[in-house]
N, C-alpha and C. Protein backbone atom coordinates (compact mmCIF):
# COMPACT_ATOMS: atom_id res chain seq x y z
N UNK A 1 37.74 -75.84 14.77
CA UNK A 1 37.04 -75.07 15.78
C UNK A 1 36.55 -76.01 16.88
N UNK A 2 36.74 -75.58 18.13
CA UNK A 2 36.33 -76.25 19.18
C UNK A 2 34.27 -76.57 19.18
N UNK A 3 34.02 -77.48 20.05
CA UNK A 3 32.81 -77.52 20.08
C UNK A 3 33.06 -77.57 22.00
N UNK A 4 31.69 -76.58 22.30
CA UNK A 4 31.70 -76.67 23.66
C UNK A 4 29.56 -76.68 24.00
N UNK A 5 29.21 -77.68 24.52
CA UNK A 5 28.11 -77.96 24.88
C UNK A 5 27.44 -76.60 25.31
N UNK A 6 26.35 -76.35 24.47
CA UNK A 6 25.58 -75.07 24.64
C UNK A 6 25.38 -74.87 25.88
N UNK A 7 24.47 -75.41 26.71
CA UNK A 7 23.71 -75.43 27.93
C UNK A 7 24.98 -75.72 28.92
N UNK A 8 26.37 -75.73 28.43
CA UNK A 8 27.28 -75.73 29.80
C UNK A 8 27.83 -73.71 29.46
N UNK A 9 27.70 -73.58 27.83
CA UNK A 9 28.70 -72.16 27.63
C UNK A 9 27.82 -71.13 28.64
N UNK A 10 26.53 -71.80 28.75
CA UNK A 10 25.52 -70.72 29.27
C UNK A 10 25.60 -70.62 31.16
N UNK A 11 26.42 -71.38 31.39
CA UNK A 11 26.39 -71.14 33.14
C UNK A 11 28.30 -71.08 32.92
N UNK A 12 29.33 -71.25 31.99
CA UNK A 12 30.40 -70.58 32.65
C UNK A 12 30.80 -69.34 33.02
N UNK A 13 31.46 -69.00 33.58
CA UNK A 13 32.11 -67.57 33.98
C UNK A 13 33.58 -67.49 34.65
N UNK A 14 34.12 -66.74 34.29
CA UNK A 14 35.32 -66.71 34.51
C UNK A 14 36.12 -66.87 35.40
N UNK A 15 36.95 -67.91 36.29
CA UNK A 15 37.14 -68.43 37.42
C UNK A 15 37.93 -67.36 38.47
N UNK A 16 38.35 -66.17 37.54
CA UNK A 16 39.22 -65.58 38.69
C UNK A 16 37.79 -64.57 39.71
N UNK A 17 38.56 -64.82 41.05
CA UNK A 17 37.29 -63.96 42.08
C UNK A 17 37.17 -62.51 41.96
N UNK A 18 37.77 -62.07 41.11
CA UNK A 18 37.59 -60.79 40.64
C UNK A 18 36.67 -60.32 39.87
N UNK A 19 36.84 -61.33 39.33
CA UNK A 19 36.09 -61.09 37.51
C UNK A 19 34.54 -61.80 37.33
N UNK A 20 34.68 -62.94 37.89
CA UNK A 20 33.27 -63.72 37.13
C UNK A 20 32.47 -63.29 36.10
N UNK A 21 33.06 -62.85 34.97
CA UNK A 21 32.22 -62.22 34.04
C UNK A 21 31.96 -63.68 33.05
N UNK A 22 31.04 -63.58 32.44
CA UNK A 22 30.51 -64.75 31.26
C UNK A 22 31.73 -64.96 30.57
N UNK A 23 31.86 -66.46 29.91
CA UNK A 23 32.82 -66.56 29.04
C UNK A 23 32.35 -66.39 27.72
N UNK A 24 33.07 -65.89 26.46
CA UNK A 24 32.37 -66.38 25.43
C UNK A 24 33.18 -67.26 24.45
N UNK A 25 33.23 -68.30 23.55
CA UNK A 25 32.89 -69.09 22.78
C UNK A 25 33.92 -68.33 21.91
N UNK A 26 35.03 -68.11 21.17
CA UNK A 26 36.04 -67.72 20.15
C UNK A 26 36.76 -68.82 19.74
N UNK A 27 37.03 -69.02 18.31
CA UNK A 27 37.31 -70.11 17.96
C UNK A 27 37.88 -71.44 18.51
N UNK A 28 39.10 -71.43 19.39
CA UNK A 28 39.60 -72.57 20.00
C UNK A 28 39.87 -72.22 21.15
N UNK A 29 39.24 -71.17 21.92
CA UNK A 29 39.17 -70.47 23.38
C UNK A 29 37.93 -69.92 23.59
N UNK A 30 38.08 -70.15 24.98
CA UNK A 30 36.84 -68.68 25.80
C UNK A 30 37.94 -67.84 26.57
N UNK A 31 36.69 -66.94 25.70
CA UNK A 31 37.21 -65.16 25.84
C UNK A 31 36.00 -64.56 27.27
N UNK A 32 36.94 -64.18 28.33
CA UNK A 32 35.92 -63.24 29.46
C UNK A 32 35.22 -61.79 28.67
N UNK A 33 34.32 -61.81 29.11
CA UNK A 33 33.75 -60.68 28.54
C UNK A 33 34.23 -59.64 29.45
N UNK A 34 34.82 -60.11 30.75
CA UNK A 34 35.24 -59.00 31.72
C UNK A 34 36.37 -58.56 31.67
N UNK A 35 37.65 -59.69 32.05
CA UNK A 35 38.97 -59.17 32.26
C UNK A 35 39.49 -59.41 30.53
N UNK A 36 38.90 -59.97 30.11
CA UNK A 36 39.29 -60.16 28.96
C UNK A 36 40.00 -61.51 28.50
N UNK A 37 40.79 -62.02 29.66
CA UNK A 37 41.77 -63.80 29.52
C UNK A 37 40.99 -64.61 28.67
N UNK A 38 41.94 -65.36 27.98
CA UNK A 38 41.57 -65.99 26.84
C UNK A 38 41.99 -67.54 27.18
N UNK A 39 41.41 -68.12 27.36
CA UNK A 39 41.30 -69.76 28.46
C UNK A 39 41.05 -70.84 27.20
N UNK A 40 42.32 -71.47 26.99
CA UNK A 40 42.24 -72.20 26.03
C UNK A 40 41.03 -73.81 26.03
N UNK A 41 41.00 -74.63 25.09
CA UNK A 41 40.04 -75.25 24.71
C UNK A 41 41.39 -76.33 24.21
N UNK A 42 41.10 -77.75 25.36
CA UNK A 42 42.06 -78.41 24.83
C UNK A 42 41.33 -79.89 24.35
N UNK A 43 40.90 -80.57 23.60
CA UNK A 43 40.20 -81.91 23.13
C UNK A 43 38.87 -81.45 23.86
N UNK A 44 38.12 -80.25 23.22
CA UNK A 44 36.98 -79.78 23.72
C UNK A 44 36.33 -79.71 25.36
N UNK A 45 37.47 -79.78 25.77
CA UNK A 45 37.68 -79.43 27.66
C UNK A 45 38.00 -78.06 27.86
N UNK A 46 37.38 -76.82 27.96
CA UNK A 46 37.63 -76.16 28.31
C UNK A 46 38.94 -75.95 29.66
N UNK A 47 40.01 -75.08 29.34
CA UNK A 47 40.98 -75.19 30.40
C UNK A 47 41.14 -73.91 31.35
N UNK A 48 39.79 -73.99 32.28
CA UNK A 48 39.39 -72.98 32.98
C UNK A 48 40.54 -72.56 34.17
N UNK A 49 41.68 -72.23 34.03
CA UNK A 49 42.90 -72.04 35.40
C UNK A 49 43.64 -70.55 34.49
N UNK A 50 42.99 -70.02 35.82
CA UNK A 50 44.10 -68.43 35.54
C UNK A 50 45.33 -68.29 34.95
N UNK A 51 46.11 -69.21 35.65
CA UNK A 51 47.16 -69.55 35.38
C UNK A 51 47.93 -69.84 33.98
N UNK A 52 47.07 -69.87 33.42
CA UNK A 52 47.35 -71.23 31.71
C UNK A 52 46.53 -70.15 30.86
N UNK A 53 45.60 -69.10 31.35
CA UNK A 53 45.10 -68.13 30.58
C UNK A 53 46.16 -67.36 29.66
N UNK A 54 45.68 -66.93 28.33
CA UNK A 54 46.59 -65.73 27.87
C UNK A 54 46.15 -64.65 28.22
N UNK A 55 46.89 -63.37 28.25
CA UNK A 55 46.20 -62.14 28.09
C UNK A 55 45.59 -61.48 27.50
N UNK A 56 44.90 -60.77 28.12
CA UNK A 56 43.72 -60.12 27.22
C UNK A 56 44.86 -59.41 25.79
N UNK A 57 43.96 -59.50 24.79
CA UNK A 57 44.36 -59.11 23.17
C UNK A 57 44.40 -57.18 23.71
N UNK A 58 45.30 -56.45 23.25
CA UNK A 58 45.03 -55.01 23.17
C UNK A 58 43.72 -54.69 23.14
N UNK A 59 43.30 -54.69 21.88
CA UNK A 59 42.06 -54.35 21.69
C UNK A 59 41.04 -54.37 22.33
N UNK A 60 40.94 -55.19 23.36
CA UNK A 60 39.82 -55.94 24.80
C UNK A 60 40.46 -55.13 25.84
N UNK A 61 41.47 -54.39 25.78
CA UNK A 61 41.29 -53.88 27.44
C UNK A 61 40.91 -52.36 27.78
């Protein structure tokens, strides 16, 4: 499981200008609470680019 510095999970949000919704913390990704993209976690660097996001899971949209 990834580790991501508390006091940084608490000011990200989701980079696309649509969305900025909070990220949250899921095992080896952050999950938008908005659009749903799932932004992988690579050597505990969050990899915040639209681009490299997966799509939201069924169930999230």
């Amino acid at each position: 499981m990834s580790s991501i510095n508390a006091e940084l999970l608490k000011i990200l949000v989701c980079p696309v200008p649509e969305c900025r919704a909070k990220l949250e913390l899921r095992d080896d990704h952050l999950v938008c609470n908005g659009c749903g993209r799932r932004y992988p976690i690579k050597d505990n660097v969050p990899v915040l680019i639209p681009e490299e996001a997966e799509a939201p899971e069924k169930s999230e949209t």
